[in-house]
C-alpha atoms as a PDB file:
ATOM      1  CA  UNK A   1     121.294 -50.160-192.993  1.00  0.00           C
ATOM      2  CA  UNK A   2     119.018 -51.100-195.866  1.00  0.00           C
ATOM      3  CA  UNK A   3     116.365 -53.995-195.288  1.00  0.00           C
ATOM      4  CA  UNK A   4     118.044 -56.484-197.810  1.00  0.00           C
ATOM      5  CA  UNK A   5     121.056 -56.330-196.266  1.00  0.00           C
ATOM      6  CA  UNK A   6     119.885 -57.236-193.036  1.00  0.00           C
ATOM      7  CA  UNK A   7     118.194 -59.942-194.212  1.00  0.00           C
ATOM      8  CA  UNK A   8     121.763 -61.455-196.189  1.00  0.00           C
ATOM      9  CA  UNK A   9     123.409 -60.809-193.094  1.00  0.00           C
ATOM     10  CA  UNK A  10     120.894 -62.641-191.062  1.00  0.00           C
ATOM     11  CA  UNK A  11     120.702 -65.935-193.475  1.00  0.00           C
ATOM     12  CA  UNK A  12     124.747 -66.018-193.579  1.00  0.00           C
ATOM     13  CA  UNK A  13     124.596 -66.570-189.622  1.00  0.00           C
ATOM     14  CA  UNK A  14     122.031 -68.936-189.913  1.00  0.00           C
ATOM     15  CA  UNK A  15     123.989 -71.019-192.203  1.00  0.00           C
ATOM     16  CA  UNK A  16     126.834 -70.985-190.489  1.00  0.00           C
ATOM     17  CA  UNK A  17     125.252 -72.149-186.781  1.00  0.00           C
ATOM     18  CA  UNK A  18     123.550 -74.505-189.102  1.00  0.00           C
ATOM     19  CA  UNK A  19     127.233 -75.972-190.612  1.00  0.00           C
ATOM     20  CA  UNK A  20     128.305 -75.744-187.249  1.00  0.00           C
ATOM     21  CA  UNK A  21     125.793 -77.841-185.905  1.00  0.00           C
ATOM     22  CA  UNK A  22     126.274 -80.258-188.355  1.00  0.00           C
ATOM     23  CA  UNK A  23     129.676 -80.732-187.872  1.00  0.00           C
ATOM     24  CA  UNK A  24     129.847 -81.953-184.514  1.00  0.00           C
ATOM     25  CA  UNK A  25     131.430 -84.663-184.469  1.00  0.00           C
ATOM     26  CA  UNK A  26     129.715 -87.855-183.207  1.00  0.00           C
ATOM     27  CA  UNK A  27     130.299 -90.598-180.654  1.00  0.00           C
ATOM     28  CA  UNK A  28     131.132 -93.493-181.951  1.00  0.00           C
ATOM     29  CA  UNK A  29     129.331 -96.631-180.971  1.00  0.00           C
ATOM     30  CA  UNK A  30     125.990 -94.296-180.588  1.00  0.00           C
ATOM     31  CA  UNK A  31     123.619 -95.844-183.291  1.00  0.00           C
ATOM     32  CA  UNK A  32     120.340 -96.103-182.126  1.00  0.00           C
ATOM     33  CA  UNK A  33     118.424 -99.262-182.684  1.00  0.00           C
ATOM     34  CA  UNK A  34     115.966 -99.442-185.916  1.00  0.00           C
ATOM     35  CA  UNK A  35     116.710 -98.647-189.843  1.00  0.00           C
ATOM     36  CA  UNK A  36     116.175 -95.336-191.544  1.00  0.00           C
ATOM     37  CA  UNK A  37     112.824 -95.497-193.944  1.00  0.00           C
ATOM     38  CA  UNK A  38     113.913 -95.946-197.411  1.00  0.00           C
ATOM     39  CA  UNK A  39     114.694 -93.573-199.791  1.00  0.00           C
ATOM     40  CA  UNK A  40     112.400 -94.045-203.334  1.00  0.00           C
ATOM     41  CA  UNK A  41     114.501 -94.487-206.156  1.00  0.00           C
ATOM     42  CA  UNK A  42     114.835 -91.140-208.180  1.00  0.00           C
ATOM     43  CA  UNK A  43     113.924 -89.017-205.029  1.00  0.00           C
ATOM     44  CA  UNK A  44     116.464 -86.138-204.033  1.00  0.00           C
ATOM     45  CA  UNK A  45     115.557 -84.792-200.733  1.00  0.00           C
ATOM     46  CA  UNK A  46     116.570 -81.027-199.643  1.00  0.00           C
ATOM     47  CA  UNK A  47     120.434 -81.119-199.133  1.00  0.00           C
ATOM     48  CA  UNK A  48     121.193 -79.797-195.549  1.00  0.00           C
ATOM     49  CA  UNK A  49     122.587 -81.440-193.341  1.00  0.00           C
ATOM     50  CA  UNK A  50     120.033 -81.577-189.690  1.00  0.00           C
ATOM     51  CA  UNK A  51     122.004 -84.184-188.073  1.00  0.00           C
ATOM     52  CA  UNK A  52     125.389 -85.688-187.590  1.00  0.00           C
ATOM     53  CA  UNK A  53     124.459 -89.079-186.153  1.00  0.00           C
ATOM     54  CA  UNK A  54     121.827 -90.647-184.369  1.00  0.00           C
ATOM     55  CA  UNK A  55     122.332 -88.820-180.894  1.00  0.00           C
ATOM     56  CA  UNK A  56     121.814 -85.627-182.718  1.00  0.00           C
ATOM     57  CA  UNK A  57     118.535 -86.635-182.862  1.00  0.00           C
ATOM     58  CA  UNK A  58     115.222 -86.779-180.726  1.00  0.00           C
ATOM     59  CA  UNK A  59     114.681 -89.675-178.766  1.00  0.00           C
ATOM     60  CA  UNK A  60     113.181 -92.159-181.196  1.00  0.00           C
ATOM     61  CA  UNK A  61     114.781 -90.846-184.555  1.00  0.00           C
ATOM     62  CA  UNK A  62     117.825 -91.942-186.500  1.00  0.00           C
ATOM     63  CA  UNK A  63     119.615 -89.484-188.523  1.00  0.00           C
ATOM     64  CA  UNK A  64     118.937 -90.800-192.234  1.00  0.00           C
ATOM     65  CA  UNK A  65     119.665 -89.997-195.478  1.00  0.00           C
ATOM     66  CA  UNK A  66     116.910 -87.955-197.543  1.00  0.00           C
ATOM     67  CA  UNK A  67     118.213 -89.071-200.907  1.00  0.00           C
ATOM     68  CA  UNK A  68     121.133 -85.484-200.950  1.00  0.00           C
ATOM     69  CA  UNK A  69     121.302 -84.388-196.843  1.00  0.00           C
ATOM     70  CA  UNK A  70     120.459 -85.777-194.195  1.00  0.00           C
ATOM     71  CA  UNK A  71     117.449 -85.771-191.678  1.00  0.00           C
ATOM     72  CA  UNK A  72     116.069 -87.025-188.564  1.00  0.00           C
ATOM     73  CA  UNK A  73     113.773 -89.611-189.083  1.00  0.00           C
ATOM     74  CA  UNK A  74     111.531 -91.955-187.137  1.00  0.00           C
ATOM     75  CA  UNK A  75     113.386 -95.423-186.682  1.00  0.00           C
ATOM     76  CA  UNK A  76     111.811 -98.097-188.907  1.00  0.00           C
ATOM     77  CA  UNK A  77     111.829-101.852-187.277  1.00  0.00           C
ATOM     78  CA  UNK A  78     111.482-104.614-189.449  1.00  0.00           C
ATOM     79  CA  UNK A  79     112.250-108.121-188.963  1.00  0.00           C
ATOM     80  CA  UNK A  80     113.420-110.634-191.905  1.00  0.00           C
ATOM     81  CA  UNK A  81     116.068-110.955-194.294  1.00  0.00           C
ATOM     82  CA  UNK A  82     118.999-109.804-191.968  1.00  0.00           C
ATOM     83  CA  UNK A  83     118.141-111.896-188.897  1.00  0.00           C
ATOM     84  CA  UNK A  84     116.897-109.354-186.872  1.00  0.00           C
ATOM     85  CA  UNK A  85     120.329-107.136-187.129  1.00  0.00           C
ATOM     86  CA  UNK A  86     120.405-104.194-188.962  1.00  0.00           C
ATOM     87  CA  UNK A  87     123.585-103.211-191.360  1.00  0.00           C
ATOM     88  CA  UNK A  88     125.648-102.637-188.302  1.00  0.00           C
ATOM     89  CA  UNK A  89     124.829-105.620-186.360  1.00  0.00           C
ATOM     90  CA  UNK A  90     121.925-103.651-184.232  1.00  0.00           C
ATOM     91  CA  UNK A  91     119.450-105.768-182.741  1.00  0.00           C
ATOM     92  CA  UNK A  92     116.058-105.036-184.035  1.00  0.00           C
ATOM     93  CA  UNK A  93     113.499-104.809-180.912  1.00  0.00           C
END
């Protein structure tokens, strides 16, 4: 088999574990405490999806938007304008 087409072969499996992966479904009520940084206006992140929800992430990360996939990122707390709850009435710690 020819070099090239090992390599095609190769990145179509890697896609589709990666699909797989981020099509598990997730458990509902799961949201980890914290906000996901924002995204700058007029910034398009790589679109792949990492993560399906926040337990698909390490301890400490939320799975965010990146501006076209999403990404785990490291929770942001802030405290202010939405009483200390965050867009799904999490507590901020």
């Amino acid at each position: 088999m020819k070099t090239g087409t090992i390599f095609v072969l190769l990145a179509f499996i890697i896609m589709g574990l990666e699909v797989t992966w981020a099509q598990k479904s997730p458990v509902k009520g799961q949201q980890r405490p914290g906000f996901c940084p924002e995204v700058p206006k007029g910034t398009a992140g790589i679109c792949v999806e990492r993560c399906s929800g926040d337990e698909s992430c390490p301890r400490g990360m939320k799975c965010c938007s990146n501006g076209c996939g999403h990404v785990c990122k490291t929770a942001v707390f802030r405290k202010g304008g939405s009483g200390g709850h965050g867009k799904v009435g999490q507590k901020v710690y």
